[in-house]
N, C-alpha and C. Protein backbone atom coordinates (compact mmCIF):
# COMPACT_ATOMS: atom_id res chain seq x y z
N UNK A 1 -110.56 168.25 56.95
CA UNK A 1 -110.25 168.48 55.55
C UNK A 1 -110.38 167.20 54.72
N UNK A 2 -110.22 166.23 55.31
CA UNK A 2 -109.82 164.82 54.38
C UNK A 2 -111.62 164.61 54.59
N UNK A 3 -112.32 164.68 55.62
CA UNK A 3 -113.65 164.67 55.31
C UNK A 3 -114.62 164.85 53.89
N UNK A 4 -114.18 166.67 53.77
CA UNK A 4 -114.59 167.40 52.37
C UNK A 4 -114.09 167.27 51.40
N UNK A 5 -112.65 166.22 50.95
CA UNK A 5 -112.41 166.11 50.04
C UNK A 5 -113.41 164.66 49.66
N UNK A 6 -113.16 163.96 50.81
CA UNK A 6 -113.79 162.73 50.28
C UNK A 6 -115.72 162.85 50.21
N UNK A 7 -115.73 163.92 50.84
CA UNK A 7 -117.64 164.40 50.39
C UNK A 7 -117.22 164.52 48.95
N UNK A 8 -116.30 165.50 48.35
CA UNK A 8 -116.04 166.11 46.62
C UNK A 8 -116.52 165.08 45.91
N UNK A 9 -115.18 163.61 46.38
CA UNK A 9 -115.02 162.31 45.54
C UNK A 9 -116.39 162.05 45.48
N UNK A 10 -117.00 161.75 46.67
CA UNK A 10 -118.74 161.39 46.35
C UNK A 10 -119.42 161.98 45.38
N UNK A 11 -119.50 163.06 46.05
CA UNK A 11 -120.44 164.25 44.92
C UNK A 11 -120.04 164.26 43.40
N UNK A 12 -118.85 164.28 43.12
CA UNK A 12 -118.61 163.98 41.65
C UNK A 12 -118.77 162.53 41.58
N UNK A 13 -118.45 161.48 42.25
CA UNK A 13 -119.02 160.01 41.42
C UNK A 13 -120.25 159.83 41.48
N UNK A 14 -121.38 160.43 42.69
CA UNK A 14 -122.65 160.42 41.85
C UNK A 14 -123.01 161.20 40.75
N UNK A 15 -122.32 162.75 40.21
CA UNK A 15 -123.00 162.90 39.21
C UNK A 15 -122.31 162.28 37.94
N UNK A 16 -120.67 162.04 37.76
CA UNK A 16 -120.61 160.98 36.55
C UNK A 16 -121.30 159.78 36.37
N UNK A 17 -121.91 158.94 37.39
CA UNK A 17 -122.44 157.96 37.45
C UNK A 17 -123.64 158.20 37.41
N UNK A 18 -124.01 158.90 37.87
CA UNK A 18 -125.46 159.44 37.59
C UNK A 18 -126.56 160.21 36.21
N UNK A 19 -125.17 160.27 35.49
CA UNK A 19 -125.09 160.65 34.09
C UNK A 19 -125.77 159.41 33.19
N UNK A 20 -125.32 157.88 34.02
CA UNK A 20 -125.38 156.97 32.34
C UNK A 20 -126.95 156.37 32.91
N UNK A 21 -127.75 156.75 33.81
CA UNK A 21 -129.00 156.33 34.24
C UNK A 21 -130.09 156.42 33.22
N UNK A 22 -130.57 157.74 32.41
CA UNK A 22 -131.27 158.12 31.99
C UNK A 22 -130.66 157.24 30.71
N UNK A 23 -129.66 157.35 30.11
CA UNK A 23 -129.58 156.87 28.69
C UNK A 23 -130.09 154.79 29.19
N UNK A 24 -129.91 154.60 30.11
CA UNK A 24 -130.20 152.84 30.68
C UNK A 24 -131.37 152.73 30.45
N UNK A 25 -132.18 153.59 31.38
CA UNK A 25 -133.57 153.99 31.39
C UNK A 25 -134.65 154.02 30.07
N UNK A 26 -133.21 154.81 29.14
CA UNK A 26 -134.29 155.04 27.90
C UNK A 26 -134.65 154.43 26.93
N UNK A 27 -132.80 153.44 26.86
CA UNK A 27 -132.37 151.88 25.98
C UNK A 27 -133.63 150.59 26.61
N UNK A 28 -133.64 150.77 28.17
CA UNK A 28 -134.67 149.94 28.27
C UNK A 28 -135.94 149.93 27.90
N UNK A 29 -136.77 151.27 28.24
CA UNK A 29 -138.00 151.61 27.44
C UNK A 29 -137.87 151.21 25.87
N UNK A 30 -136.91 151.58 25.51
CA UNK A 30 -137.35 152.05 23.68
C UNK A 30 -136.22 150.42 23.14
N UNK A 31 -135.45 149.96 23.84
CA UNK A 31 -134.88 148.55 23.36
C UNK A 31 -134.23 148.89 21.93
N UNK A 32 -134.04 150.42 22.00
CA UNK A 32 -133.16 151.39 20.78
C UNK A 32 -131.67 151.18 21.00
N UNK A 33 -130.46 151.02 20.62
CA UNK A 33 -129.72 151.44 20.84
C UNK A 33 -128.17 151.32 19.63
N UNK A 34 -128.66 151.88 18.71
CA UNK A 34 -128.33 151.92 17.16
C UNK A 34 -127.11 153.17 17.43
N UNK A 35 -127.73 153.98 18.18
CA UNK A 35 -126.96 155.83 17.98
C UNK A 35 -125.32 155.26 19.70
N UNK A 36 -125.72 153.91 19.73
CA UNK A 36 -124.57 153.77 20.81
C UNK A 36 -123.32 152.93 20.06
N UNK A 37 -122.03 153.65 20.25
CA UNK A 37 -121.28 153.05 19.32
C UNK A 37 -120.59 151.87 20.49
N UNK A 38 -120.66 150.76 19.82
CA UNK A 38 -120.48 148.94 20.54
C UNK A 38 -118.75 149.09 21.39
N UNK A 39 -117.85 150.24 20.45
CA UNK A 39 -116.79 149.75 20.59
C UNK A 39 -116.20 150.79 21.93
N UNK A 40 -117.33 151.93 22.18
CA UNK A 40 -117.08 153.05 23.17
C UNK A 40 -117.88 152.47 24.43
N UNK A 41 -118.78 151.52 23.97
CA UNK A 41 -118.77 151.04 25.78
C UNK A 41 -118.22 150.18 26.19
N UNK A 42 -117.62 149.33 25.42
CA UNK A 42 -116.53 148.25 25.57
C UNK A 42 -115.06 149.15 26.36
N UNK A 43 -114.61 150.08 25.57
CA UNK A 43 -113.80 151.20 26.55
C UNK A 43 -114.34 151.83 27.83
N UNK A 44 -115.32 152.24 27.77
CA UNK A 44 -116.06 152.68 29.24
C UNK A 44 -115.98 151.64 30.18
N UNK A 45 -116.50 150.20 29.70
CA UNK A 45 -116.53 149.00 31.14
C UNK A 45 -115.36 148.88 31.09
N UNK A 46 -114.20 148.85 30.18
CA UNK A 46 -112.60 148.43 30.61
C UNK A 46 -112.19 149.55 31.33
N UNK A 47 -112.31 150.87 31.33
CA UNK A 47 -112.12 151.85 31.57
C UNK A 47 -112.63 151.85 33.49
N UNK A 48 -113.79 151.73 33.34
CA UNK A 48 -114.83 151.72 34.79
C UNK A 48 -114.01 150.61 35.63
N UNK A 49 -114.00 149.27 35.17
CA UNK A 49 -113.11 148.15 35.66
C UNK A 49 -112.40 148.45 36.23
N UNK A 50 -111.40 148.94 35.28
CA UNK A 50 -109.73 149.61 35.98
C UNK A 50 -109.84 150.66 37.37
N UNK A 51 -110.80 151.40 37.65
CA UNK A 51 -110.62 152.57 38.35
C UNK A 51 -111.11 151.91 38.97
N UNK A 52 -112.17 151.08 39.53
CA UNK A 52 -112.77 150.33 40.60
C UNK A 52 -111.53 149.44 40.76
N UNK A 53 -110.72 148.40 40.20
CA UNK A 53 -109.58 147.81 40.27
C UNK A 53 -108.71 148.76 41.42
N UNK A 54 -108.86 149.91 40.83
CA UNK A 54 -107.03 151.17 41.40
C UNK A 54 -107.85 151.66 43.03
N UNK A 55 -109.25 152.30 42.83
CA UNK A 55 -110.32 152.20 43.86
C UNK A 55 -109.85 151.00 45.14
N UNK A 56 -110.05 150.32 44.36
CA UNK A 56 -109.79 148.95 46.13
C UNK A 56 -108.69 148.72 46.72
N UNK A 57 -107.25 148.93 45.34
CA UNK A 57 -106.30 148.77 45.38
C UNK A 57 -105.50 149.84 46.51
N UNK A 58 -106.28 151.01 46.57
CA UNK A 58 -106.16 152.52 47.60
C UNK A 58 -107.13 152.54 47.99
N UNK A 59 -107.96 151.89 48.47
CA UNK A 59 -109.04 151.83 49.58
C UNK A 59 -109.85 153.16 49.45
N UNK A 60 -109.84 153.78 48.37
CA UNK A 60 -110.85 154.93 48.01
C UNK A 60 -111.82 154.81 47.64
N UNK A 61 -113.19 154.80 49.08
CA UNK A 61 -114.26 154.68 48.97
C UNK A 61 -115.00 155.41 47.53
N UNK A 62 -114.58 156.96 48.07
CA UNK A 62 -115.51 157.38 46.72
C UNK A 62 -115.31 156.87 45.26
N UNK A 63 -113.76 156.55 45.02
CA UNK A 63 -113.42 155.80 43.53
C UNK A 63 -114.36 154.37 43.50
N UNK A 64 -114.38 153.55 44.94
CA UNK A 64 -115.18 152.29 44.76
C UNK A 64 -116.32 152.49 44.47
N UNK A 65 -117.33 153.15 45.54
CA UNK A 65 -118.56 152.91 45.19
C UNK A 65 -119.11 154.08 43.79
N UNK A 66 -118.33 154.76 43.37
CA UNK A 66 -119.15 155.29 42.03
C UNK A 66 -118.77 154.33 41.15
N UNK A 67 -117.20 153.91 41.28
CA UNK A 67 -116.77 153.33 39.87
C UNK A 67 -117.85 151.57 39.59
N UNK A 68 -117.92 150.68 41.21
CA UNK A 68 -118.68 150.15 41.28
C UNK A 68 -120.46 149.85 40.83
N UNK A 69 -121.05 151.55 40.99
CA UNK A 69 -122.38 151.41 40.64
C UNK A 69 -122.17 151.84 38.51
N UNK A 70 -120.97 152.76 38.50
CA UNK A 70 -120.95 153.10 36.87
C UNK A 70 -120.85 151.88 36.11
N UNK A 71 -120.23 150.74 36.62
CA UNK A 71 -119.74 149.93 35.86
C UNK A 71 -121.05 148.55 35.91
N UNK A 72 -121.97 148.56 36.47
CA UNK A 72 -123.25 148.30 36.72
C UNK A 72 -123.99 148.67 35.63
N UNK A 73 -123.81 150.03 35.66
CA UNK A 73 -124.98 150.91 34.67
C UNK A 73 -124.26 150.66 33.55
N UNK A 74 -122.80 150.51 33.07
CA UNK A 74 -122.24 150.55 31.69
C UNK A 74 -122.53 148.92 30.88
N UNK A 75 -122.27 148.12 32.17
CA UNK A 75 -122.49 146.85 31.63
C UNK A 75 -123.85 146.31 31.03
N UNK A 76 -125.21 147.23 31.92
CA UNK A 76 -125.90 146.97 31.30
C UNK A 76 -126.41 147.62 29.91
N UNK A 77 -125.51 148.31 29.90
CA UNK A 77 -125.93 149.25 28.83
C UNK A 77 -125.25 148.46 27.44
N UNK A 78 -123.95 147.70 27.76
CA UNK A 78 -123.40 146.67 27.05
C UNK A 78 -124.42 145.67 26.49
N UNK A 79 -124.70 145.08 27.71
CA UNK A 79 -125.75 144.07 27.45
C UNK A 79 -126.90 144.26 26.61
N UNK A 80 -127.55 145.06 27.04
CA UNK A 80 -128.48 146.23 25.86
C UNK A 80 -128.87 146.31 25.04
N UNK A 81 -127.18 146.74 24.19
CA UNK A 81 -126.48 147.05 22.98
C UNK A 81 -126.58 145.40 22.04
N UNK A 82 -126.09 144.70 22.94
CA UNK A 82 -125.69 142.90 22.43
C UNK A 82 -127.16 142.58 22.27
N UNK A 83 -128.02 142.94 23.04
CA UNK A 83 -128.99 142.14 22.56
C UNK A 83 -130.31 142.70 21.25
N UNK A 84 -130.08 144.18 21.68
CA UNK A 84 -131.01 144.61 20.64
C UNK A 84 -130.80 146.23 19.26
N UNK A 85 -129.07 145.53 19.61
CA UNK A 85 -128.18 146.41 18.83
C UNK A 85 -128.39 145.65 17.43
């Protein structure tokens, strides 16, 4: 049982995390990112931080490695924003 819950945790942190790929993808192609508001991904990486923080803190793989790769994809999406916002 503790198996399939922790398959769940996976399966849902790849698809929330798997969510901010395409918008990374598209900021990088098009170096657009006007329609991203500065002050909601600043909450997302503090946000992502914290749960990877609580993640290690309870040794919950699936909280680490999604919150780990989201906060990857958010930062760069930060970065992004800073440079061609």
């Amino acid at each position: 049982m503790v198996e399939l819950i922790s398959l769940l945790g996976l399966a849902a942190g790849a698809c929330t995390t798997g969510s901010f790929v395409p918008q990374v993808i598209k900021s990088l192609k098009t170096k657009e990112t006007k329609d991203l508001s500065f002050a909601m991904l600043v909450l997302v990486v503090i946000g992502i931080a914290m749960w990877l923080a609580y993640g290690i803190v309870t040794r919950d793989v699936p909280i680490m490695s999604a919150n780990a790769v989201s906060l990857v994809l958010t930062v760069t999406m930060l970065g992004i924003k800073i440079r061609y916002g």
